[in-house]
C-alpha atoms as a PDB file:
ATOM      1  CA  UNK A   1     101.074  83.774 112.232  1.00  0.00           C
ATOM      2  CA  UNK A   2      99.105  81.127 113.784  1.00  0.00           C
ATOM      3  CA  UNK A   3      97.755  83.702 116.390  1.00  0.00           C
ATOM      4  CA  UNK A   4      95.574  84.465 112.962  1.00  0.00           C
ATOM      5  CA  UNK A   5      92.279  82.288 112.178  1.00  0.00           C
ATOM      6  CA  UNK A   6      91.264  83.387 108.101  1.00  0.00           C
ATOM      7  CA  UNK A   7      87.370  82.528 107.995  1.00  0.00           C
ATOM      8  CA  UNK A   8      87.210  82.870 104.364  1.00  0.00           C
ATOM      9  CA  UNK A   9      84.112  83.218 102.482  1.00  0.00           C
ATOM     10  CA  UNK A  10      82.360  84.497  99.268  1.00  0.00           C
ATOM     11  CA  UNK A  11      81.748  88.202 100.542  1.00  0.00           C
ATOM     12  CA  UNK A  12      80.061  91.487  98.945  1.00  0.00           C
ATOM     13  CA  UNK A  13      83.240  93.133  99.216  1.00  0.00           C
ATOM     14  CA  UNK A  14      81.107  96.821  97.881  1.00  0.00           C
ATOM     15  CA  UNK A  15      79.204  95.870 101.085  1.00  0.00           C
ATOM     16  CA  UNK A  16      82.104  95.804 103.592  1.00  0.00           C
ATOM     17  CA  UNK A  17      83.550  99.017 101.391  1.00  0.00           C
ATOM     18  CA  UNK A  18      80.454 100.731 102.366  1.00  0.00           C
ATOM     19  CA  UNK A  19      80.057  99.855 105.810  1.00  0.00           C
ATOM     20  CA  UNK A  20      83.854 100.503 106.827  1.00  0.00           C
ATOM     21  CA  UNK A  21      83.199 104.086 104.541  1.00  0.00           C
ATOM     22  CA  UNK A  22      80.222 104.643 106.390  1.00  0.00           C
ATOM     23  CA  UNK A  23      82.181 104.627 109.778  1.00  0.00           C
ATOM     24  CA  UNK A  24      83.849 107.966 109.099  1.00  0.00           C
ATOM     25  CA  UNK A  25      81.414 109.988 107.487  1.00  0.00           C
ATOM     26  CA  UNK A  26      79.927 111.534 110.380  1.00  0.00           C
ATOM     27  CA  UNK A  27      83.583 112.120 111.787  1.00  0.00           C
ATOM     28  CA  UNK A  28      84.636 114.193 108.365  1.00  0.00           C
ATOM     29  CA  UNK A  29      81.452 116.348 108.247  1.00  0.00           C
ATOM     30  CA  UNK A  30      82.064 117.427 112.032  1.00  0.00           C
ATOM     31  CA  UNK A  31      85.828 118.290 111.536  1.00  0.00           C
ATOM     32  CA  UNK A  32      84.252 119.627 107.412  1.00  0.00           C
ATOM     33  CA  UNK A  33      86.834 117.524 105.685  1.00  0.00           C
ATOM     34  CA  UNK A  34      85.745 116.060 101.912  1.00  0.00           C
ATOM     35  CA  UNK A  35      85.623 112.156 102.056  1.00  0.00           C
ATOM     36  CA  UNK A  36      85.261 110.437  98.910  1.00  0.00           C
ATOM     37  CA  UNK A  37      84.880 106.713  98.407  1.00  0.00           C
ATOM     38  CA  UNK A  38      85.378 105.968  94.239  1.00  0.00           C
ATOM     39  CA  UNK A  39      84.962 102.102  93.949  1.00  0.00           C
ATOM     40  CA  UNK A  40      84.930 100.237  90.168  1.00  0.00           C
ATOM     41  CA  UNK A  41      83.560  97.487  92.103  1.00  0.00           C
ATOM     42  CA  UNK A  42      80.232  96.079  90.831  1.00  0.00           C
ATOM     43  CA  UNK A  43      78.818  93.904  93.355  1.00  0.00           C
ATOM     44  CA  UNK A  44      82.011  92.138  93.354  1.00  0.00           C
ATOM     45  CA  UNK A  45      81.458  88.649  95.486  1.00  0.00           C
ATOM     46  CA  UNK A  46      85.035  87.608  96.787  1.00  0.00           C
ATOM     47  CA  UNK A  47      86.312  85.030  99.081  1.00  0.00           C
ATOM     48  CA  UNK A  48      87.578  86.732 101.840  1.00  0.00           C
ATOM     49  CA  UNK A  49      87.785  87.317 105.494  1.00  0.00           C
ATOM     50  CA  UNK A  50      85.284  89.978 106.118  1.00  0.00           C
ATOM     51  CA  UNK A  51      86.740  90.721 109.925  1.00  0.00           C
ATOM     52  CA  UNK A  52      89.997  91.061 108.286  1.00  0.00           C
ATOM     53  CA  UNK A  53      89.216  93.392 105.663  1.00  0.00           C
ATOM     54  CA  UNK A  54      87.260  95.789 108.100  1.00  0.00           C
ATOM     55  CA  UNK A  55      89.861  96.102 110.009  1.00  0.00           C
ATOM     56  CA  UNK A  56      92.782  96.849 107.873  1.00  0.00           C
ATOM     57  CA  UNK A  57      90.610  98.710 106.195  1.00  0.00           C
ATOM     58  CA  UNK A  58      89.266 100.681 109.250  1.00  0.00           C
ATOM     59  CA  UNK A  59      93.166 101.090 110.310  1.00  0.00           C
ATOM     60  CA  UNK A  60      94.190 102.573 107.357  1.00  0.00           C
ATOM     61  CA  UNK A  61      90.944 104.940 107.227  1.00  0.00           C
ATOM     62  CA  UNK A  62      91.712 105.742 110.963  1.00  0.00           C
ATOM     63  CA  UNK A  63      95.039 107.206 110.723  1.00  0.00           C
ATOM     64  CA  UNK A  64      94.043 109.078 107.683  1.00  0.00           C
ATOM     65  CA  UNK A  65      91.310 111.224 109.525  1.00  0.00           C
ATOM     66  CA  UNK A  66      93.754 111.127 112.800  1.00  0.00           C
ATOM     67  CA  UNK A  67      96.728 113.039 110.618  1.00  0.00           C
ATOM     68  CA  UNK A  68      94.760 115.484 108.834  1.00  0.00           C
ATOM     69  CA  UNK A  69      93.719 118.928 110.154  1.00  0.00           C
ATOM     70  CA  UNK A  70      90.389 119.788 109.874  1.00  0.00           C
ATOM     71  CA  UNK A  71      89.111 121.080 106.720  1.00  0.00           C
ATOM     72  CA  UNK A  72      91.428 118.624 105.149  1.00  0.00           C
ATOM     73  CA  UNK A  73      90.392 115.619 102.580  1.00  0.00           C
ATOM     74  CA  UNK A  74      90.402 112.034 103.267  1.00  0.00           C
ATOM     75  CA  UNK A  75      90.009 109.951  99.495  1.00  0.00           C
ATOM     76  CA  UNK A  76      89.116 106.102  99.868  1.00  0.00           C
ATOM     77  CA  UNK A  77      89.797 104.556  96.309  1.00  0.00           C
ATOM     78  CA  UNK A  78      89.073 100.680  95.592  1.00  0.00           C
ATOM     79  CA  UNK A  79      89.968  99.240  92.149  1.00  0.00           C
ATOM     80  CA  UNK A  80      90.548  96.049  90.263  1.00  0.00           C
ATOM     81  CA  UNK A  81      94.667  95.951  89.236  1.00  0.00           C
ATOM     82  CA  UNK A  82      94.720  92.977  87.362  1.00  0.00           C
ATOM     83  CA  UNK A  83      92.663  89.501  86.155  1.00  0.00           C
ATOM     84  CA  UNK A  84      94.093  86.639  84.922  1.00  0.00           C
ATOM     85  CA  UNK A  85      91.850  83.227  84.346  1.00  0.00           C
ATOM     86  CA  UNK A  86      90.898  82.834  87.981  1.00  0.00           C
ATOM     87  CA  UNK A  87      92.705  84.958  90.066  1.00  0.00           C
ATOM     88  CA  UNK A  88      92.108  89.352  90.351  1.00  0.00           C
ATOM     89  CA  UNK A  89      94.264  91.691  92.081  1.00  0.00           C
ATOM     90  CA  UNK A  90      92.501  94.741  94.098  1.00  0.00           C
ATOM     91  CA  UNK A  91      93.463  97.935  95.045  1.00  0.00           C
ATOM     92  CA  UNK A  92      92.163  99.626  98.159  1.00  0.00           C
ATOM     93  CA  UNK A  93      93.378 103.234  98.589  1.00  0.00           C
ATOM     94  CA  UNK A  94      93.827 105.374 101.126  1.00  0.00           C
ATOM     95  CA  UNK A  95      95.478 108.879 100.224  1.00  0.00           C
ATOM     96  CA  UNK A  96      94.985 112.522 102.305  1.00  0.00           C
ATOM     97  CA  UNK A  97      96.097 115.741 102.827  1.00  0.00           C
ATOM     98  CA  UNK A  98      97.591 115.186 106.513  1.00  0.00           C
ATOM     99  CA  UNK A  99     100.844 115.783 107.751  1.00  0.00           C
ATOM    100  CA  UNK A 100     102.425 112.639 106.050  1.00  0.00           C
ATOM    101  CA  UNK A 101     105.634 110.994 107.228  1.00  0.00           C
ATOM    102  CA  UNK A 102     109.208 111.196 107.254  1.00  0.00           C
ATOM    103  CA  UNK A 103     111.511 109.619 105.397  1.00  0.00           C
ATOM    104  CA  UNK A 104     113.470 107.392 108.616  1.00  0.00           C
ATOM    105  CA  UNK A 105     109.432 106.614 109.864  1.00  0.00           C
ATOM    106  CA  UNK A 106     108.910 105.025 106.452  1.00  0.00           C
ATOM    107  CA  UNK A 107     111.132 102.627 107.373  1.00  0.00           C
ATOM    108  CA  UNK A 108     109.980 101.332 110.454  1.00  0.00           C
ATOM    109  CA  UNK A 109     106.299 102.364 109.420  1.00  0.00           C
ATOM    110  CA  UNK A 110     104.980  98.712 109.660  1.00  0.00           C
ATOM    111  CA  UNK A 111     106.917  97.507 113.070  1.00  0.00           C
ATOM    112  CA  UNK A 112     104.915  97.100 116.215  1.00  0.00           C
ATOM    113  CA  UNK A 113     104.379 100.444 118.608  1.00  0.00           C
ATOM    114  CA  UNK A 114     105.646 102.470 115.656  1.00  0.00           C
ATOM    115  CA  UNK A 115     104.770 105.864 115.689  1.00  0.00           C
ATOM    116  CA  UNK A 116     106.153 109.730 114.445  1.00  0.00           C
ATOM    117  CA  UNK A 117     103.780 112.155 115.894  1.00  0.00           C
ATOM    118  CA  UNK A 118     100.259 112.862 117.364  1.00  0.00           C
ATOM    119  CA  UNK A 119      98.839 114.731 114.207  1.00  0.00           C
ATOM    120  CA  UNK A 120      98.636 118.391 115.910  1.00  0.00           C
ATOM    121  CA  UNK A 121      95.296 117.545 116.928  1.00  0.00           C
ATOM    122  CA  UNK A 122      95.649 117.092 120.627  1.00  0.00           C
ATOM    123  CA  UNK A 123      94.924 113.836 120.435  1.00  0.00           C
ATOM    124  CA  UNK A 124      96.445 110.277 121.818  1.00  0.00           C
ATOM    125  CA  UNK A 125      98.497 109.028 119.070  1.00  0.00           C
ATOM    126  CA  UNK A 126      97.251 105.296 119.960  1.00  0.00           C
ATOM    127  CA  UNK A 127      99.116 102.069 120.333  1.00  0.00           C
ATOM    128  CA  UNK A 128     100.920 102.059 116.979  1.00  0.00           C
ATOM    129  CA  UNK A 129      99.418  98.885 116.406  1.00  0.00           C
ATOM    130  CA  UNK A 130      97.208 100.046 113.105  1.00  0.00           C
ATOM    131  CA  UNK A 131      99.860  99.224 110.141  1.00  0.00           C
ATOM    132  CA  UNK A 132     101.434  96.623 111.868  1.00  0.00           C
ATOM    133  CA  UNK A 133      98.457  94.547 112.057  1.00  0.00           C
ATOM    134  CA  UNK A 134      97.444  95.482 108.553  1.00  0.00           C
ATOM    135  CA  UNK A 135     100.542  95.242 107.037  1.00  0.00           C
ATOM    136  CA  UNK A 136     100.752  91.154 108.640  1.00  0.00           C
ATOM    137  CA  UNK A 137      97.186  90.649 107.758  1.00  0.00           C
ATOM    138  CA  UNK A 138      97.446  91.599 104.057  1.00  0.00           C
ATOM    139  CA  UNK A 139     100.544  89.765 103.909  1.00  0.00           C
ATOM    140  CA  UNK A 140      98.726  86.894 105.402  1.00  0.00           C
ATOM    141  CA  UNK A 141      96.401  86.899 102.799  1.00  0.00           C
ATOM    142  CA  UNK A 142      99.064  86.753 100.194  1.00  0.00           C
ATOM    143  CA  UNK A 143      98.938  90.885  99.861  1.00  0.00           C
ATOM    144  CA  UNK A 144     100.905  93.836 101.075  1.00  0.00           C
ATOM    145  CA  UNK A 145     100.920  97.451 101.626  1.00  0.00           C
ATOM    146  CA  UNK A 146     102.691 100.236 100.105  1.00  0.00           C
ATOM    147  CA  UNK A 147     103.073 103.835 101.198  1.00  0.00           C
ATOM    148  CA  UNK A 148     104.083 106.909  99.710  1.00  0.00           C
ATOM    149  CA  UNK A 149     104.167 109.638 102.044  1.00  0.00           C
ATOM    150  CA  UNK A 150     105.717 113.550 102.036  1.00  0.00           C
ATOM    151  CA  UNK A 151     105.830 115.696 105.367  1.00  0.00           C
ATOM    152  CA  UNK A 152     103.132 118.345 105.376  1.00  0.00           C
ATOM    153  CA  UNK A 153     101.692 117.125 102.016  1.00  0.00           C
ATOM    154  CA  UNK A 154     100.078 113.514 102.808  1.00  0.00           C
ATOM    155  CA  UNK A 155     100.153 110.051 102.583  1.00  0.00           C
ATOM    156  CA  UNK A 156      98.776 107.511 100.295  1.00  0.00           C
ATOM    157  CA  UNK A 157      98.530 103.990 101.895  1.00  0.00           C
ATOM    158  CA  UNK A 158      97.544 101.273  99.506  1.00  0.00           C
ATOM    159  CA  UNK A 159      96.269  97.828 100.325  1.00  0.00           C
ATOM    160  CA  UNK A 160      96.218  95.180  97.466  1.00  0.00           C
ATOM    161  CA  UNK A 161      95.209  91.653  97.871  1.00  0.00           C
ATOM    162  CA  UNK A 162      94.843  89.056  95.661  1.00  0.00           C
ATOM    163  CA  UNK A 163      91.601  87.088  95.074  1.00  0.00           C
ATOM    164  CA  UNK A 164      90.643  83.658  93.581  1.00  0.00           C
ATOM    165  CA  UNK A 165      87.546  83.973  91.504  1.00  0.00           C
ATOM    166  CA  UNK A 166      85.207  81.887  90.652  1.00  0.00           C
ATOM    167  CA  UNK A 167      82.760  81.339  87.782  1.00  0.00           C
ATOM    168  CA  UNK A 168      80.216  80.595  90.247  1.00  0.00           C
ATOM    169  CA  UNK A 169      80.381  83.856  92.565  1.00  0.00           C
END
């Protein structure tokens, strides 16, 4: 992982939430999907790599609204898990009502060029970078990802990373 730089600092992590949400609005009205973005965040100030976040954020976002028809919904939930003295766990998920993922994907989900299908939506499938770069960035920062996923239902992708926090932030 030395390819990967972490420029860590204290960060208005609602701020990156609504800037990475804001991406796809305009994207779900056209195609007249629901997108909803639920956050218990309060102005939470975090030490983390902004660049880092967007992006496995934006990658998880991305195949959401690339896997689910039109009309469909696309729900963006971020929560706190868990806070003990100086350290807090937090949720951000992912979930729609896309075509999901097979069982035998699932298992390869996360490895580099990794991909099931196009979506039905005529359009390129991509690298099949997306979760592979999340899933080593979150672990990177001492997270992970988990999916749970049923063919023609949806997914639900959830990122959780672990914060130290501060008295001061």
């Amino acid at each position: 992982m030395e390819m990967f730089k972490m420029k860590v600092a204290v960060q208005d992590v609602d701020a990156i939430v609504a800037e990475v949400f804001s991406m796809f609005e305009e994207v779900a009205q056209n195609r007249d999907m629901d997108y909803i973005l639920s956050s218990e965040l309060k102005g939470e100030a975090l030490p983390v790599d902004r660049m880092f976040l967007e992006m496995m954020l934006t990658n998880l976002l991305s195949n959401a609204f690339k896997f689910t028809p039109d009309g469909g919904t696309v729900d963006f939930t971020i929560r706190e898990v868990s806070r003990e003295e100086n350290r807090g766990t937090y949720e951000f998920a992912v979930r729609d009502t896309g075509v999901g993922m097979s069982p035998e994907f699932m298992k390869r989900m996360f490895e580099p060029f990794a991909q099931e299908h196009d979506g039905g939506r005529g359009e390129s499938r991509g690298s099949g970078l997306g979760l592979s770069i999340a899933h080593q960035l979150a672990e990177l920062m001492g997270g992970g990802i988990r999916a749970v996923s049923e063919e023609g239902k949806g997914t639900e992708m959830t990122l959780w990373l672990p914060f130290e926090i501060s008295e001061t932030m």
